[in-house]
C-alpha atoms as a PDB file:
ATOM      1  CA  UNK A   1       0.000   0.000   0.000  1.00  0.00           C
ATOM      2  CA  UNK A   2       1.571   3.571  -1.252  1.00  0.00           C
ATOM      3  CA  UNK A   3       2.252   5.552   1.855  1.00  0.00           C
ATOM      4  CA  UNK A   4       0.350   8.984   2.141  1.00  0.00           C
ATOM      5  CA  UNK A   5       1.936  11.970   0.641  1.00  0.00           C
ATOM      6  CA  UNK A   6       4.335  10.054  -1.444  1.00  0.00           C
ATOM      7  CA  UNK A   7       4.443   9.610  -5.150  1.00  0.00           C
ATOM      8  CA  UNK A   8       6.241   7.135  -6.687  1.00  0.00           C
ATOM      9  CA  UNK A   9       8.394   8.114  -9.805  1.00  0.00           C
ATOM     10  CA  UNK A  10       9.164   5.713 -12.903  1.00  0.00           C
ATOM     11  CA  UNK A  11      11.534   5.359 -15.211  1.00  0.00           C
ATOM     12  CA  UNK A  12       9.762   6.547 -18.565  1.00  0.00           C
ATOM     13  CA  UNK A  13      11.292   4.016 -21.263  1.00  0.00           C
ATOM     14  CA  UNK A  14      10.622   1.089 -19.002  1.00  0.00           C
ATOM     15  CA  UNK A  15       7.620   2.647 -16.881  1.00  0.00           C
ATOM     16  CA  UNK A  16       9.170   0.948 -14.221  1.00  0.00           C
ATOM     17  CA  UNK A  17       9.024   2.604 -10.143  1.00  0.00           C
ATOM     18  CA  UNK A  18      13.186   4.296  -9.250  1.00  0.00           C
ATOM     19  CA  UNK A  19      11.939   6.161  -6.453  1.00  0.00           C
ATOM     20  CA  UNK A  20       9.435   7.230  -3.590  1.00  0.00           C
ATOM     21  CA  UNK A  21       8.969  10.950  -4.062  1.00  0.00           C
ATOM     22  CA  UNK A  22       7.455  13.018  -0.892  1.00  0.00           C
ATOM     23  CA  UNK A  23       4.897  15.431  -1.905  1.00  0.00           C
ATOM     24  CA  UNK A  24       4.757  18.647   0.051  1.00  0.00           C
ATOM     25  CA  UNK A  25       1.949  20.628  -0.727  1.00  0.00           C
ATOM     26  CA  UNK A  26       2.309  24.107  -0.986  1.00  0.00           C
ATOM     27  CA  UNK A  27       0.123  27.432  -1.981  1.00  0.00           C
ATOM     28  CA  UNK A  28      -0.094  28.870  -4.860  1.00  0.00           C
ATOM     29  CA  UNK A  29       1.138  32.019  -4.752  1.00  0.00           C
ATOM     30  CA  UNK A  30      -0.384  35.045  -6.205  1.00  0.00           C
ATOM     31  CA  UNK A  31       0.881  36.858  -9.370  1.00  0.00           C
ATOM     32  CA  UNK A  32      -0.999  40.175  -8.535  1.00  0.00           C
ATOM     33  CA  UNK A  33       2.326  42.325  -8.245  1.00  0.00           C
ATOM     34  CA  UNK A  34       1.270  43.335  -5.136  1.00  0.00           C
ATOM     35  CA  UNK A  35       0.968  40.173  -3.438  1.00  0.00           C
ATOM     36  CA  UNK A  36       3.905  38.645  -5.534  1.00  0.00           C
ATOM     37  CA  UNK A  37       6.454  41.820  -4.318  1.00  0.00           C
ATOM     38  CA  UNK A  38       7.819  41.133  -1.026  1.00  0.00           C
ATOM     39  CA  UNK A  39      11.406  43.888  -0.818  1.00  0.00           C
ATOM     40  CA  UNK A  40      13.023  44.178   2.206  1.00  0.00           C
ATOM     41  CA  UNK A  41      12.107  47.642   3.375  1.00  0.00           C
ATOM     42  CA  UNK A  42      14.171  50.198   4.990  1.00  0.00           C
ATOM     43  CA  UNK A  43      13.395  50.936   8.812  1.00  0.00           C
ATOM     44  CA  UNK A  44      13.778  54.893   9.594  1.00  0.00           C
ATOM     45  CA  UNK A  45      12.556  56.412  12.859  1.00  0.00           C
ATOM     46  CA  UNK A  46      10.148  58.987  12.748  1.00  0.00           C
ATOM     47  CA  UNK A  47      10.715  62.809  13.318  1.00  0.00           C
ATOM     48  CA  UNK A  48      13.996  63.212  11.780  1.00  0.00           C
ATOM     49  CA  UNK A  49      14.993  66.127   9.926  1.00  0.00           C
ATOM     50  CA  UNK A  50      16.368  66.386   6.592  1.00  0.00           C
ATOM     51  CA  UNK A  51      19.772  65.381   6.737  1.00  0.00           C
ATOM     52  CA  UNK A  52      19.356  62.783   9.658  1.00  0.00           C
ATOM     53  CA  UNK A  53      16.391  60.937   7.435  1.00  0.00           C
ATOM     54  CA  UNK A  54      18.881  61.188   4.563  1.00  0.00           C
ATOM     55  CA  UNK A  55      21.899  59.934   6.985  1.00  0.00           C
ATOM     56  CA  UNK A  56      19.555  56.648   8.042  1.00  0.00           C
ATOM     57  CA  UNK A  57      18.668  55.939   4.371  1.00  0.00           C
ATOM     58  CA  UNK A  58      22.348  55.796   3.194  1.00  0.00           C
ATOM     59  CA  UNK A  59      23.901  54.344   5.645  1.00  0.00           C
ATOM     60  CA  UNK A  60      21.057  51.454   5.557  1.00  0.00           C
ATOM     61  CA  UNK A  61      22.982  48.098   5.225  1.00  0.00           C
ATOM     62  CA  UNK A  62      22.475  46.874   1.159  1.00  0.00           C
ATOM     63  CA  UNK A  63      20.828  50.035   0.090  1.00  0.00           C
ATOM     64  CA  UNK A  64      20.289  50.662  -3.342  1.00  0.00           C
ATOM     65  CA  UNK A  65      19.805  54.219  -4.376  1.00  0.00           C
ATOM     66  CA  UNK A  66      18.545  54.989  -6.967  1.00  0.00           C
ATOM     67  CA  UNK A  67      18.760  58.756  -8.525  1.00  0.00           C
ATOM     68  CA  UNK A  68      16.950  60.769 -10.611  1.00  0.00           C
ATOM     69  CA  UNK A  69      20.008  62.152 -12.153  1.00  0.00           C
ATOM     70  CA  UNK A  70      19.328  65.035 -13.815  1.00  0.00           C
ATOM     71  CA  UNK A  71      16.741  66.443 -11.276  1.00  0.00           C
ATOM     72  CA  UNK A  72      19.687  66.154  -8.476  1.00  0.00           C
ATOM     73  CA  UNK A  73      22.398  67.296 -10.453  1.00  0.00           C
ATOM     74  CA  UNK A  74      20.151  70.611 -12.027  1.00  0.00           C
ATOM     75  CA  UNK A  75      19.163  70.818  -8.586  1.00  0.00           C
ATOM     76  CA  UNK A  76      23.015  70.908  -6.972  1.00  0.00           C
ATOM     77  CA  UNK A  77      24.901  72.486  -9.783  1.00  0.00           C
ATOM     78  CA  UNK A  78      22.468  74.685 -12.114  1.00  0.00           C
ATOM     79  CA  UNK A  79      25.350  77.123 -13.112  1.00  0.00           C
ATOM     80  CA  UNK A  80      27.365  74.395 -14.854  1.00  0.00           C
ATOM     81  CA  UNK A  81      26.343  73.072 -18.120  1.00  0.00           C
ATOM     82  CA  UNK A  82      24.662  69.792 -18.301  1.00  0.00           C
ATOM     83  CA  UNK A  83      27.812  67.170 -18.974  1.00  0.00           C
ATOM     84  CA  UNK A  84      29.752  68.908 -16.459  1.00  0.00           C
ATOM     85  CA  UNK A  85      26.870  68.708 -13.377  1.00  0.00           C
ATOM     86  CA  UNK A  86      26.257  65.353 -14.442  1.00  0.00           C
ATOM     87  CA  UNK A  87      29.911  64.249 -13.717  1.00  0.00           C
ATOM     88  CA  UNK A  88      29.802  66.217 -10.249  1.00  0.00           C
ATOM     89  CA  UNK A  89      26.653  64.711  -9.201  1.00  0.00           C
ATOM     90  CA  UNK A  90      28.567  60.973 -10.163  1.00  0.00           C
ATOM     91  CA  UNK A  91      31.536  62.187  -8.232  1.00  0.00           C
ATOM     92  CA  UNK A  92      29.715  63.301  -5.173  1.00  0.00           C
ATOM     93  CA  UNK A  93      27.544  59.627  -5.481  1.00  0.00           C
ATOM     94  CA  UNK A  94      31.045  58.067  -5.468  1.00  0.00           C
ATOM     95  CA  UNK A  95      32.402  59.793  -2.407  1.00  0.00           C
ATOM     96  CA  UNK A  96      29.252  58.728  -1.017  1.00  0.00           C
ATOM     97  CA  UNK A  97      29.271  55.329  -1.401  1.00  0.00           C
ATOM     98  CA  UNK A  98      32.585  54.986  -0.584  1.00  0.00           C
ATOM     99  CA  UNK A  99      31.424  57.050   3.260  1.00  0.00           C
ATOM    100  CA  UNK A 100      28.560  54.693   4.127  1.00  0.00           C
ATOM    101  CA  UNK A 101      28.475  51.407   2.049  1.00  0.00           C
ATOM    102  CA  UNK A 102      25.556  52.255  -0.261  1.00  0.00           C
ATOM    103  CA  UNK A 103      25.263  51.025  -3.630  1.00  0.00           C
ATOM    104  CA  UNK A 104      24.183  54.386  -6.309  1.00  0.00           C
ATOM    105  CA  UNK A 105      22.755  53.446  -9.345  1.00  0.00           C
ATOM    106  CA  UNK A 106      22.324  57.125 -11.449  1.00  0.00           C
ATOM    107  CA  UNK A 107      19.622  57.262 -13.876  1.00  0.00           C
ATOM    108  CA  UNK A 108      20.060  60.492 -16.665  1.00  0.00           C
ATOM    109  CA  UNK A 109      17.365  61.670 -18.898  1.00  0.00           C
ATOM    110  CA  UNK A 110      18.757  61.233 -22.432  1.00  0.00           C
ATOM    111  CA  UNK A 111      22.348  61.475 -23.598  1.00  0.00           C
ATOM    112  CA  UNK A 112      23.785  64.724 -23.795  1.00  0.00           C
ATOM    113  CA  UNK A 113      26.400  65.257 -26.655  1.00  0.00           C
ATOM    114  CA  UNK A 114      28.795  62.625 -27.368  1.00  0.00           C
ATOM    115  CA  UNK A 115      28.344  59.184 -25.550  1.00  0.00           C
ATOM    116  CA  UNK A 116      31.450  59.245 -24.807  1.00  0.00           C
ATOM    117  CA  UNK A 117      30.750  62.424 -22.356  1.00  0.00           C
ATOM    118  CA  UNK A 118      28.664  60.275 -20.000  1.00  0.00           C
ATOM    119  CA  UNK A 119      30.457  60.537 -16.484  1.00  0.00           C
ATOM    120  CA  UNK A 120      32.667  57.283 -15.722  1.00  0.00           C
ATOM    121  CA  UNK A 121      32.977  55.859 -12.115  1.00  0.00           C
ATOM    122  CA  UNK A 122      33.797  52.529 -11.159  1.00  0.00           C
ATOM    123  CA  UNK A 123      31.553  53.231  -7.531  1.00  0.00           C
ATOM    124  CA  UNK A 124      28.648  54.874  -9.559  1.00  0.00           C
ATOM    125  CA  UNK A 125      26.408  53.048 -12.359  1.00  0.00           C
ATOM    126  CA  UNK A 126      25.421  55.609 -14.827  1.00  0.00           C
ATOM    127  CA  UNK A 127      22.429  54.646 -17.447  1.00  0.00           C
ATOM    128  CA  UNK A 128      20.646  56.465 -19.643  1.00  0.00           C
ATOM    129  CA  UNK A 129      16.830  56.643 -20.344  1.00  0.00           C
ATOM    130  CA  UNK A 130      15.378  57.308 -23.590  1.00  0.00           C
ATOM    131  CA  UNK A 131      12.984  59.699 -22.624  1.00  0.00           C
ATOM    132  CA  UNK A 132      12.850  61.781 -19.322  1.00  0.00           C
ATOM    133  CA  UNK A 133      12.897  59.587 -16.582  1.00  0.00           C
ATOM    134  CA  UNK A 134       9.867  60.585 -15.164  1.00  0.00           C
ATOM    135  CA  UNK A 135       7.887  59.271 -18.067  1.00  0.00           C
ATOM    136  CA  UNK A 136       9.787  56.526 -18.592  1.00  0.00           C
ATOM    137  CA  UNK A 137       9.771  52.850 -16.997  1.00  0.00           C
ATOM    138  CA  UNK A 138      13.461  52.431 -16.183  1.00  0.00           C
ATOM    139  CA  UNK A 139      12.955  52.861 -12.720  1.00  0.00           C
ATOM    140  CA  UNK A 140      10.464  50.214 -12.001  1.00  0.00           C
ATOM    141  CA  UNK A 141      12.418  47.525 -14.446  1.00  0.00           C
ATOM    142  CA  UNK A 142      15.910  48.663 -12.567  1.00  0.00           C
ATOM    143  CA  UNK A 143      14.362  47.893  -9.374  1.00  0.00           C
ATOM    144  CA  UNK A 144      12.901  44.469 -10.278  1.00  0.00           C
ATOM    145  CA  UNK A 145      16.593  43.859 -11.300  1.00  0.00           C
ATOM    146  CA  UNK A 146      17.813  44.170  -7.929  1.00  0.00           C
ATOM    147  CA  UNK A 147      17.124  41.291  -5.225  1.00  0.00           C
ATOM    148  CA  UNK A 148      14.339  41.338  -2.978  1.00  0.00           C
ATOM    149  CA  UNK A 149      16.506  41.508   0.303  1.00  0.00           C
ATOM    150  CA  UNK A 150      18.167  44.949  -1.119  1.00  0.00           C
ATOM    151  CA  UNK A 151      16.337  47.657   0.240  1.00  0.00           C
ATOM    152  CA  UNK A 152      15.621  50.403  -2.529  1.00  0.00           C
ATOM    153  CA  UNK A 153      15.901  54.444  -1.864  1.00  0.00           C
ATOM    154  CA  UNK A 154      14.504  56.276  -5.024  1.00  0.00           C
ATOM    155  CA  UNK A 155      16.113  59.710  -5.319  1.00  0.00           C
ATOM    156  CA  UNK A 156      14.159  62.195  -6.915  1.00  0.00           C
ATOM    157  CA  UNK A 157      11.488  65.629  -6.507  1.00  0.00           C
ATOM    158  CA  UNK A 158       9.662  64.016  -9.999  1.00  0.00           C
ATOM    159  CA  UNK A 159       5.852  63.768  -8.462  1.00  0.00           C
ATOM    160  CA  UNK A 160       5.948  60.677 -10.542  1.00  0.00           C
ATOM    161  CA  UNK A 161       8.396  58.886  -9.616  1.00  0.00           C
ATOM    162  CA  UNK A 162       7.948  59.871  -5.960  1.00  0.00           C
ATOM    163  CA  UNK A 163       4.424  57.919  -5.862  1.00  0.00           C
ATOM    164  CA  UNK A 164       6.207  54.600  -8.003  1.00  0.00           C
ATOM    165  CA  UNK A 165       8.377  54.844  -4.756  1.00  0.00           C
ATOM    166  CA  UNK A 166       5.642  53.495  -2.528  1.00  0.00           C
ATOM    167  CA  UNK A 167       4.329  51.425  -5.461  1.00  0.00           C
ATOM    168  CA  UNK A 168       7.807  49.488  -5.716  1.00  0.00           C
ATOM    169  CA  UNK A 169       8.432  49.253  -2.198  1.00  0.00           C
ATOM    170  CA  UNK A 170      11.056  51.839  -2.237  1.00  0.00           C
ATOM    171  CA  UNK A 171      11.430  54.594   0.177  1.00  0.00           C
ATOM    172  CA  UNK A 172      11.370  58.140  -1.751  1.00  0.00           C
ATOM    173  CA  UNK A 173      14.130  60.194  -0.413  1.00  0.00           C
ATOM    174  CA  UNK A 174      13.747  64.165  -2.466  1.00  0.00           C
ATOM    175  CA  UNK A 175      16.912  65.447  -4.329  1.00  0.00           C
ATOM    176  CA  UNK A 176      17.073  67.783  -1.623  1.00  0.00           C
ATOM    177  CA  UNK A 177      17.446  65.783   1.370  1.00  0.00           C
ATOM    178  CA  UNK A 178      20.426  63.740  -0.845  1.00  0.00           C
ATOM    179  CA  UNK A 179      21.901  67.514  -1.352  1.00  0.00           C
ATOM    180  CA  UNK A 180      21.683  68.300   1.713  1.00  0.00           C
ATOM    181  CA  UNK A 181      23.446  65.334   3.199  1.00  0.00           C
ATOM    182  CA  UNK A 182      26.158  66.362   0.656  1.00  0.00           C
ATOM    183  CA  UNK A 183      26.443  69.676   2.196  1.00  0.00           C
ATOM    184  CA  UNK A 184      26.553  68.197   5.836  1.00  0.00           C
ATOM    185  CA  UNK A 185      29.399  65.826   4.765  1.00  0.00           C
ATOM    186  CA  UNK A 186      31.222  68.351   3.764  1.00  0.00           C
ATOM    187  CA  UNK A 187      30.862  70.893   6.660  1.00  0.00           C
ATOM    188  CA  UNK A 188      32.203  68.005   8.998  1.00  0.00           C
ATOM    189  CA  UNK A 189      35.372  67.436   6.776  1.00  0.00           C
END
């Protein structure tokens, strides 16, 4: 007599049993996206400032942020042209990382110029969208990219993009909180 929850495999040329297999049963799971999502999410204390709520999200073990890159770097260098605040906001993201461990994953709006004038950094990824970011779906596919046990900061003041944050199970974090962490790391150096 079979024993209960176990099926018995055969050899398909000879139909013949080779093993006792133990059926487990489990649920289904749903392939709604928001039952399917399940993104480690970031745990910040309430009533911080600026800077401190920026402070917590970087220094978050396995953060990924992700940046709206040419809302931040507009935003912290609007008197340099577009190439050259694109390759200070990637150098400030590399200082960055290097400071608290987060990963910074830089999203731009549309190549300007010459490819080959996209900033380089070997701490930074730098990608390009091919329409402005806030209409575009990068940010949603880059974040699927990234495993569920990396917690995901999205960087931006895009209306847009700041409600995907919640969407994706991201926490939004506004180009101005980033810049003003920026400013704060450099007042203590």
């Amino acid at each position: 007599e079979p024993l209960p929850n176990v099926a018995s495999a055969a050899d398909p040329s000879t139909d013949e049993p080779i093993a006792d297999v133990p059926v487990v049963a489990a649920p289904i799971p749903d392939a709604t996206p928001a039952m399917a999502s399940s993104r480690r999410l970031l745990s910040i204390p309430t009533g911080l400032d600026d800077v401190s709520f920026a402070r917590q999200v970087v220094e978050s073990p396995d953060v990924i942020l992700l940046i709206d890159g040419d809302g931040a770097a507009g935003l912290g260098w609007p008197h340099l042209d577009v190439a050259t605040r694109r390759g200070a906001l990637v150098d400030y993201l590399g200082t960055l990382t290097a400071e608290t461990g987060a990963a910074a994953d830089v999203v731009f709006a549309r190549p300007v110029g010459d490819e080959d004038a996209l900033p380089v950094s070997r701490a930074v990824r730098v990608r390009i969208a091919d329409a402005s970011v806030a209409d575009s779906p990068i940010f949603a596919s880059i974040v699927d990219g990234y495993p569920q046990e990396w917690p995901i900061a999205i960087v931006t003041n895009e209306p847009t993009l700041l409600a995907q944050a919640s969407k994706l199970e991201a926490t939004a974090l506004s180009n101005d909180q980033l810049l003003d962490l920026f400013l704060d790391l450099n007042s203590e150096g």
